[in-house]
Protein backbone atom coordinates (compact mmCIF):
# COMPACT_ATOMS: atom_id res chain seq x y z
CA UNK A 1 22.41 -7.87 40.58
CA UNK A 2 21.50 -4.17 40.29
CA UNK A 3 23.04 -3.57 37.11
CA UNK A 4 21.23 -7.26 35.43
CA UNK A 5 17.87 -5.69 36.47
CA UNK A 6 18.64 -2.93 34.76
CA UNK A 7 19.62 -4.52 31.25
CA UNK A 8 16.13 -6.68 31.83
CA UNK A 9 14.18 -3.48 31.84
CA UNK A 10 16.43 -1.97 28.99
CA UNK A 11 15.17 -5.05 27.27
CA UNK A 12 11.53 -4.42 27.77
CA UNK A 13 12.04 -0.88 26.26
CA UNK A 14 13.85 -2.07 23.80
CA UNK A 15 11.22 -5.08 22.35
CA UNK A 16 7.82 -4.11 23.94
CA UNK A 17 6.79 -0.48 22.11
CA UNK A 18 3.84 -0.43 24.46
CA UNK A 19 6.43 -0.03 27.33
CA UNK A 20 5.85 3.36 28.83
CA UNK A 21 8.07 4.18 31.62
CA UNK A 22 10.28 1.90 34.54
CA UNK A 23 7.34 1.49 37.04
CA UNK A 24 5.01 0.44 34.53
CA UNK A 25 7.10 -2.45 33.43
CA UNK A 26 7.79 -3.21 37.25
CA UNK A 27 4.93 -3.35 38.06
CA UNK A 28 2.95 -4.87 35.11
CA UNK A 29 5.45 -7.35 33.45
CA UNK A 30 4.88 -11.06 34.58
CA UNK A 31 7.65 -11.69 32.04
CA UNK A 32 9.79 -9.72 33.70
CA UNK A 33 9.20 -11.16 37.13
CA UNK A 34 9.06 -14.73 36.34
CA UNK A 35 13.14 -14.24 34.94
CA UNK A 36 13.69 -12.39 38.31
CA UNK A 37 12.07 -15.01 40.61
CA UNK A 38 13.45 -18.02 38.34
CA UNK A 39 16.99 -16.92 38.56
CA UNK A 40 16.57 -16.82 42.56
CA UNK A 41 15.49 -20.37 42.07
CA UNK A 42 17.43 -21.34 39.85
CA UNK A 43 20.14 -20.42 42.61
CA UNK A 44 18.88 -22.43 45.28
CA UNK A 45 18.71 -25.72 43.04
CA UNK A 46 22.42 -24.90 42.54
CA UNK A 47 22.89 -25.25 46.09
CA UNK A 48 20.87 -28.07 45.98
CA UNK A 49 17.54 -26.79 47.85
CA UNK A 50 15.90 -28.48 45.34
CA UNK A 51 12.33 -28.74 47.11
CA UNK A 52 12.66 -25.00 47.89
CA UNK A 53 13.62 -24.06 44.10
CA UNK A 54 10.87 -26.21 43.28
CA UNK A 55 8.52 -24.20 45.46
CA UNK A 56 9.49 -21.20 44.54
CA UNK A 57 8.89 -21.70 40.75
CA UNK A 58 5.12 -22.88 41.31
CA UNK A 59 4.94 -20.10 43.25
CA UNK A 60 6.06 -17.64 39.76
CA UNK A 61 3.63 -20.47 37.88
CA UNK A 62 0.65 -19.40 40.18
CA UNK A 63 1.53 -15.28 40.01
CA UNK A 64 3.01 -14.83 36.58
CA UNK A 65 0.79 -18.22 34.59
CA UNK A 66 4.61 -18.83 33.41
CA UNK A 67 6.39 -22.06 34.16
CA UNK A 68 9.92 -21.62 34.56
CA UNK A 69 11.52 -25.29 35.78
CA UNK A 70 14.47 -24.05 38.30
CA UNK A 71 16.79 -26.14 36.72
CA UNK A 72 17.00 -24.44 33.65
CA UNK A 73 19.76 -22.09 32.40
CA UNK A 74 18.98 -18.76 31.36
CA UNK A 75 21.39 -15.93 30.23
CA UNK A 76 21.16 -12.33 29.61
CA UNK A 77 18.31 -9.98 28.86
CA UNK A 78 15.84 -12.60 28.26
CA UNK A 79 12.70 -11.47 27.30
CA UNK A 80 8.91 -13.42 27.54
CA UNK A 81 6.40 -11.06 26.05
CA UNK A 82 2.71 -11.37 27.75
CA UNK A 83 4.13 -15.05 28.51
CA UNK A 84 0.81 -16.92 29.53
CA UNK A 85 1.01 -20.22 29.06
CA UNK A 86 4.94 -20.20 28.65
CA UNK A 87 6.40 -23.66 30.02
CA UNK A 88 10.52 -24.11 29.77
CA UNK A 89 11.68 -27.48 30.64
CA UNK A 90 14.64 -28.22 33.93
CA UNK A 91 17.41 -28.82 30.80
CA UNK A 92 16.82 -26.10 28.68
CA UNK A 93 19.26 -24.20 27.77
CA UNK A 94 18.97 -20.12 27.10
CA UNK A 95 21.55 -17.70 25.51
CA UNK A 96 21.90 -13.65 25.48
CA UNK A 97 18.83 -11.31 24.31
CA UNK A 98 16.36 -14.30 23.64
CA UNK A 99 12.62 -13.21 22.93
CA UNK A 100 9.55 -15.40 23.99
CA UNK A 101 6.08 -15.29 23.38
CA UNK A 102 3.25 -16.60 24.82
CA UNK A 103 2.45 -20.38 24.77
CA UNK A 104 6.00 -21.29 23.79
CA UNK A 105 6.89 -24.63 25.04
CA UNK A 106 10.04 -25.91 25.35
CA UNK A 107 9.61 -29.27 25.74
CA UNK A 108 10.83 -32.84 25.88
CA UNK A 109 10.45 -35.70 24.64
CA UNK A 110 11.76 -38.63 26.48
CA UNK A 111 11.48 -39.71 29.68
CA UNK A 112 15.50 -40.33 30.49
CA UNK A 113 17.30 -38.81 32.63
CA UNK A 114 20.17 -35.90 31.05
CA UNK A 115 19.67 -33.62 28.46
CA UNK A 116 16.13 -33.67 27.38
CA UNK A 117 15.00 -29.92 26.36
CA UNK A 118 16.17 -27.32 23.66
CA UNK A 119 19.38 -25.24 23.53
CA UNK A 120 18.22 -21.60 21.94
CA UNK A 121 21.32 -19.90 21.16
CA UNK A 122 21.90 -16.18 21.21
CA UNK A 123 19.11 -13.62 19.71
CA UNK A 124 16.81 -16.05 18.96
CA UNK A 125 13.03 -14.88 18.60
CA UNK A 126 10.06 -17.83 19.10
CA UNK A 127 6.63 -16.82 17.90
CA UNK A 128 3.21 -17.20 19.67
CA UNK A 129 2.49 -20.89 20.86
CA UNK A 130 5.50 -22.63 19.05
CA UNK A 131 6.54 -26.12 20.98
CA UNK A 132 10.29 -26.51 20.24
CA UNK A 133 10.37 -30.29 21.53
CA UNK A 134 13.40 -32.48 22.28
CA UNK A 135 17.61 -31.63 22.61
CA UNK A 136 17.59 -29.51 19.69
CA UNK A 137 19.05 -26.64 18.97
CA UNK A 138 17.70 -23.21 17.65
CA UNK A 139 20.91 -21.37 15.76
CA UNK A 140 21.80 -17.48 16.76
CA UNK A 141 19.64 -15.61 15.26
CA UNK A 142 17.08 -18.17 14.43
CA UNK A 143 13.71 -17.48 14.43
CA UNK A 144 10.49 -19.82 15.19
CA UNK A 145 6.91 -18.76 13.40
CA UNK A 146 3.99 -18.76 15.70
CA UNK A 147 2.49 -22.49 15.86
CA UNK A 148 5.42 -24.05 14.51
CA UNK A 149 6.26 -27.52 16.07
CA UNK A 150 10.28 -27.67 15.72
CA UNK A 151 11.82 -31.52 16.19
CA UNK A 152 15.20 -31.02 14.57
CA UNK A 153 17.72 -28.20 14.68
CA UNK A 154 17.52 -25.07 12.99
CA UNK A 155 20.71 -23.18 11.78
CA UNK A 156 22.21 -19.79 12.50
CA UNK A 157 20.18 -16.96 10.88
CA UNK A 158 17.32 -19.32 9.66
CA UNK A 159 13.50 -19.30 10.00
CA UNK A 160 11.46 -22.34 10.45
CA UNK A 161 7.50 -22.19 9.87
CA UNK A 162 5.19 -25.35 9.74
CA UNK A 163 3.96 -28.63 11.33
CA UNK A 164 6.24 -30.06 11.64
CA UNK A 165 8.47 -27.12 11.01
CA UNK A 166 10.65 -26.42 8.03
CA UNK A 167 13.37 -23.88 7.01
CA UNK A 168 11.80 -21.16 4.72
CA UNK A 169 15.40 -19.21 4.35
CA UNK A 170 19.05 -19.95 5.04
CA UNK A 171 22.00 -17.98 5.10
CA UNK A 172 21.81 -16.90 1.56
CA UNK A 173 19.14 -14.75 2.61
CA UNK A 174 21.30 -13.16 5.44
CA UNK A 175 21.92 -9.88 3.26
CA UNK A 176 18.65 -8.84 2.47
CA UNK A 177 17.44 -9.86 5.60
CA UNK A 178 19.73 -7.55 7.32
CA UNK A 179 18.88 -4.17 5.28
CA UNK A 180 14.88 -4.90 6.03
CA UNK A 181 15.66 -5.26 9.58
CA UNK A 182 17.42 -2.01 9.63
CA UNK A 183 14.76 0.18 7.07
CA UNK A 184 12.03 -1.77 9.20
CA UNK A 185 13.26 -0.13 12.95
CA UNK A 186 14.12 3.06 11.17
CA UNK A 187 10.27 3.10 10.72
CA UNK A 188 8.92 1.71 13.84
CA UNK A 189 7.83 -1.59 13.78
CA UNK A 190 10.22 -4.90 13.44
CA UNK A 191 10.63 -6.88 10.06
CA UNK A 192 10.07 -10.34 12.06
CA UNK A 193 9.41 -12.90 9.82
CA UNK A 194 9.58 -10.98 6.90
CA UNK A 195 11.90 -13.55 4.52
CA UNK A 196 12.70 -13.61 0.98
CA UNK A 197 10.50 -17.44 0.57
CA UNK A 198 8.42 -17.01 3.40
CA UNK A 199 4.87 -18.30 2.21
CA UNK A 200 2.83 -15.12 3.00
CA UNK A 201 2.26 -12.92 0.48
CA UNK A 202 1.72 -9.93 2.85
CA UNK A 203 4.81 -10.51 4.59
CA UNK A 204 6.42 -11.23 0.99
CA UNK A 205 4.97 -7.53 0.09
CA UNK A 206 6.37 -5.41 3.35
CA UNK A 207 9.69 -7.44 2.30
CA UNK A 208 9.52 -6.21 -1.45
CA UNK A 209 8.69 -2.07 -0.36
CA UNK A 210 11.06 -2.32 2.79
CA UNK A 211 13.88 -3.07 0.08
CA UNK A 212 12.69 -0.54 -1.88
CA UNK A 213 12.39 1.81 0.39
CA UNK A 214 16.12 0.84 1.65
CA UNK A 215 17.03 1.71 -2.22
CA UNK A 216 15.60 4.84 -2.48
CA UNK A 217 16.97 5.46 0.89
CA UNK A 218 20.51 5.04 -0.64
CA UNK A 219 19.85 7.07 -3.48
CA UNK A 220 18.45 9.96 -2.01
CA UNK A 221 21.53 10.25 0.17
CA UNK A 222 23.99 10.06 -2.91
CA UNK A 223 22.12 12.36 -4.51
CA UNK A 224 22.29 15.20 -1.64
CA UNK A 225 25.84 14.57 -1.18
CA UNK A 226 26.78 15.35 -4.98
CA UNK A 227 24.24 18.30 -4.94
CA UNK A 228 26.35 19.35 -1.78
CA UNK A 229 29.72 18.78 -3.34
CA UNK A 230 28.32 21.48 -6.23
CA UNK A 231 27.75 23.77 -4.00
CA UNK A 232 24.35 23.53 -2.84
CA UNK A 233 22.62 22.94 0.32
CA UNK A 234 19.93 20.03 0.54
CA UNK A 235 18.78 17.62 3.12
CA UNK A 236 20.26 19.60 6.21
CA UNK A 237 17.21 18.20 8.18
CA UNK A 238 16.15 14.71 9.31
CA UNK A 239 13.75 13.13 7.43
CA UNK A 240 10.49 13.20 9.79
CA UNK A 241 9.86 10.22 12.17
CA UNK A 242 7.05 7.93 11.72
CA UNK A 243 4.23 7.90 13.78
CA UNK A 244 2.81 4.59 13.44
CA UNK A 245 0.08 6.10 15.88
CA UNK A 246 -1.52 8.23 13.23
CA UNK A 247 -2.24 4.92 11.05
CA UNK A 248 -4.33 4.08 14.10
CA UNK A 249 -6.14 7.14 14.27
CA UNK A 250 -6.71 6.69 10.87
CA UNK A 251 -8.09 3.00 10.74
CA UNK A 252 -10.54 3.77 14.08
CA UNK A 253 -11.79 6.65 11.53
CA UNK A 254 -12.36 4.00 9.00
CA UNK A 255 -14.10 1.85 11.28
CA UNK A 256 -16.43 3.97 11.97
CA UNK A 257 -17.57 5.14 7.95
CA UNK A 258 -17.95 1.78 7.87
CA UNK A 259 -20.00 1.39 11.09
CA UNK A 260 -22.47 4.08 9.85
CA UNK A 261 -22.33 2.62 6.21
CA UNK A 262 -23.88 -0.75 7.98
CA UNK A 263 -26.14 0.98 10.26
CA UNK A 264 -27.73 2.77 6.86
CA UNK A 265 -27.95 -0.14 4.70
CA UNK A 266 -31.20 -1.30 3.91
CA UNK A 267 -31.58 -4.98 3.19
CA UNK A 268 -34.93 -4.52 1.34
CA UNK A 269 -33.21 -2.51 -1.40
């Protein structure tokens, strides 16, 4: 039990960057406690104390504003982030190191009895208020835009945007896909959603310098190991980390030129 907590807080670390230390996240994670109380629950509707399970998770509904139905199956490290709003249906189905946002619903869309809710497979990241609606499945390593209403199943190592939604890359994009993940957490912040035909041109942007920066990244390091091989002695240090904190500084300084710029402006010129 001891050692599952753990790799749930390892989990928080590892996806949440505003995560500061172990008692914050214990203390300040309804995410976090809605898994813990749900898989109690989900326990006792095993054992059939189905009214009790039942209690218990609108008990985590009322403390945590996550609804988690006791009946469904959740595996490891699974991750809701802020989670308001976050309803997951008795026959859902949950693999390893799945990532939630708020106002996901995973709904269904019958009123039968048997299998009625989604089956996420492993690593699969839903966006902000997606509703992923009948027995469908969401592929490892699939990912869900924020909004997106999903009715049919999306493959391994896709991404599906849109009302309803639709696959914006496939496996063909795998490769690419895999270098701007890794250039993207070298610098601090997560290439999510960031696809070769994804329809924003922002995102389309990051995509185009993280693969250039993956490039150059490649060719800096061939070029200091044949300088090496000559003789010389070049890039013995770590290029510097990132500090995505100094861009913040940096736009709060902006905001306020253009604070004062407003405050001076006179509309009678």
């Amino acid at each position: 039990m001891f050692s599952r907590m753990k790799e749930d807080i390892n989990s928080v670390f590892d996806r949440d960057p505003a995560a500061r230390n172990v008692f914050e996240i214990l203390t300040n994670y309804p995410g976090l406690h809605a898994v813990w109380i749900h898989r109690l629950s989900h326990r006792l509707w095993k054992n059939n104390w189905k009214w009790l399970a039942r209690t218990l998770s609108t008990f985590s509904r009322w403390l945590t504003g996550i609804e988690i139905h006791p009946g469904a199956t959740i595996g490891r490290r699974f991750f809701i982030d802020h989670g308001m709003g976050v309803v997951i249906g008795g026959t859902a189905e949950i693999g390893d190191d799945v990532t939630l946002y708020q106002g996901v619903t995973l709904g269904g869309t019958s009123w039968k009895e048997g299998k009625r809710h989604p089956t996420l497979m492993d690593n699969v990241v839903i966006g902000a208020g997606a509703k992923i609606l009948g027995p469908i499945t969401i592929g490892k390593h699939g990912k869900v835009g924020s909004n997106s209403v999903v009715v049919k199943d999306v493959p391994d190592n896709a991404t599906a945007v849109g009302i309803p939604a639709r696959i914006v890359n496939t496996n063909k994009d795998k490769g690419d896909a895999e270098n701007r993940e890794k250039v993207a957490k070298k610098y601090g912040f997560d290439a999510y959603a960031v696809a070769t035909d994804n329809p924003d041109p922002v995102a389309k942007a990051i995509g185009r310098l993280l693969d250039h920066m993956h490039l150059m990244d490649n060719k800096v390091s061939d070029l200091c190991r044949e300088v090496n091989q000559l003789g010389g002695e070049v890039c013995q240090e770590a290029l510097p980390e990132l500090r995505v904190g100094e861009f913040d500084e940096d736009e709060k300084a902006a905001a306020k030129r253009r604070e004062s710029a407003t405050e001076s402006f006179d509309p009678t010129i």
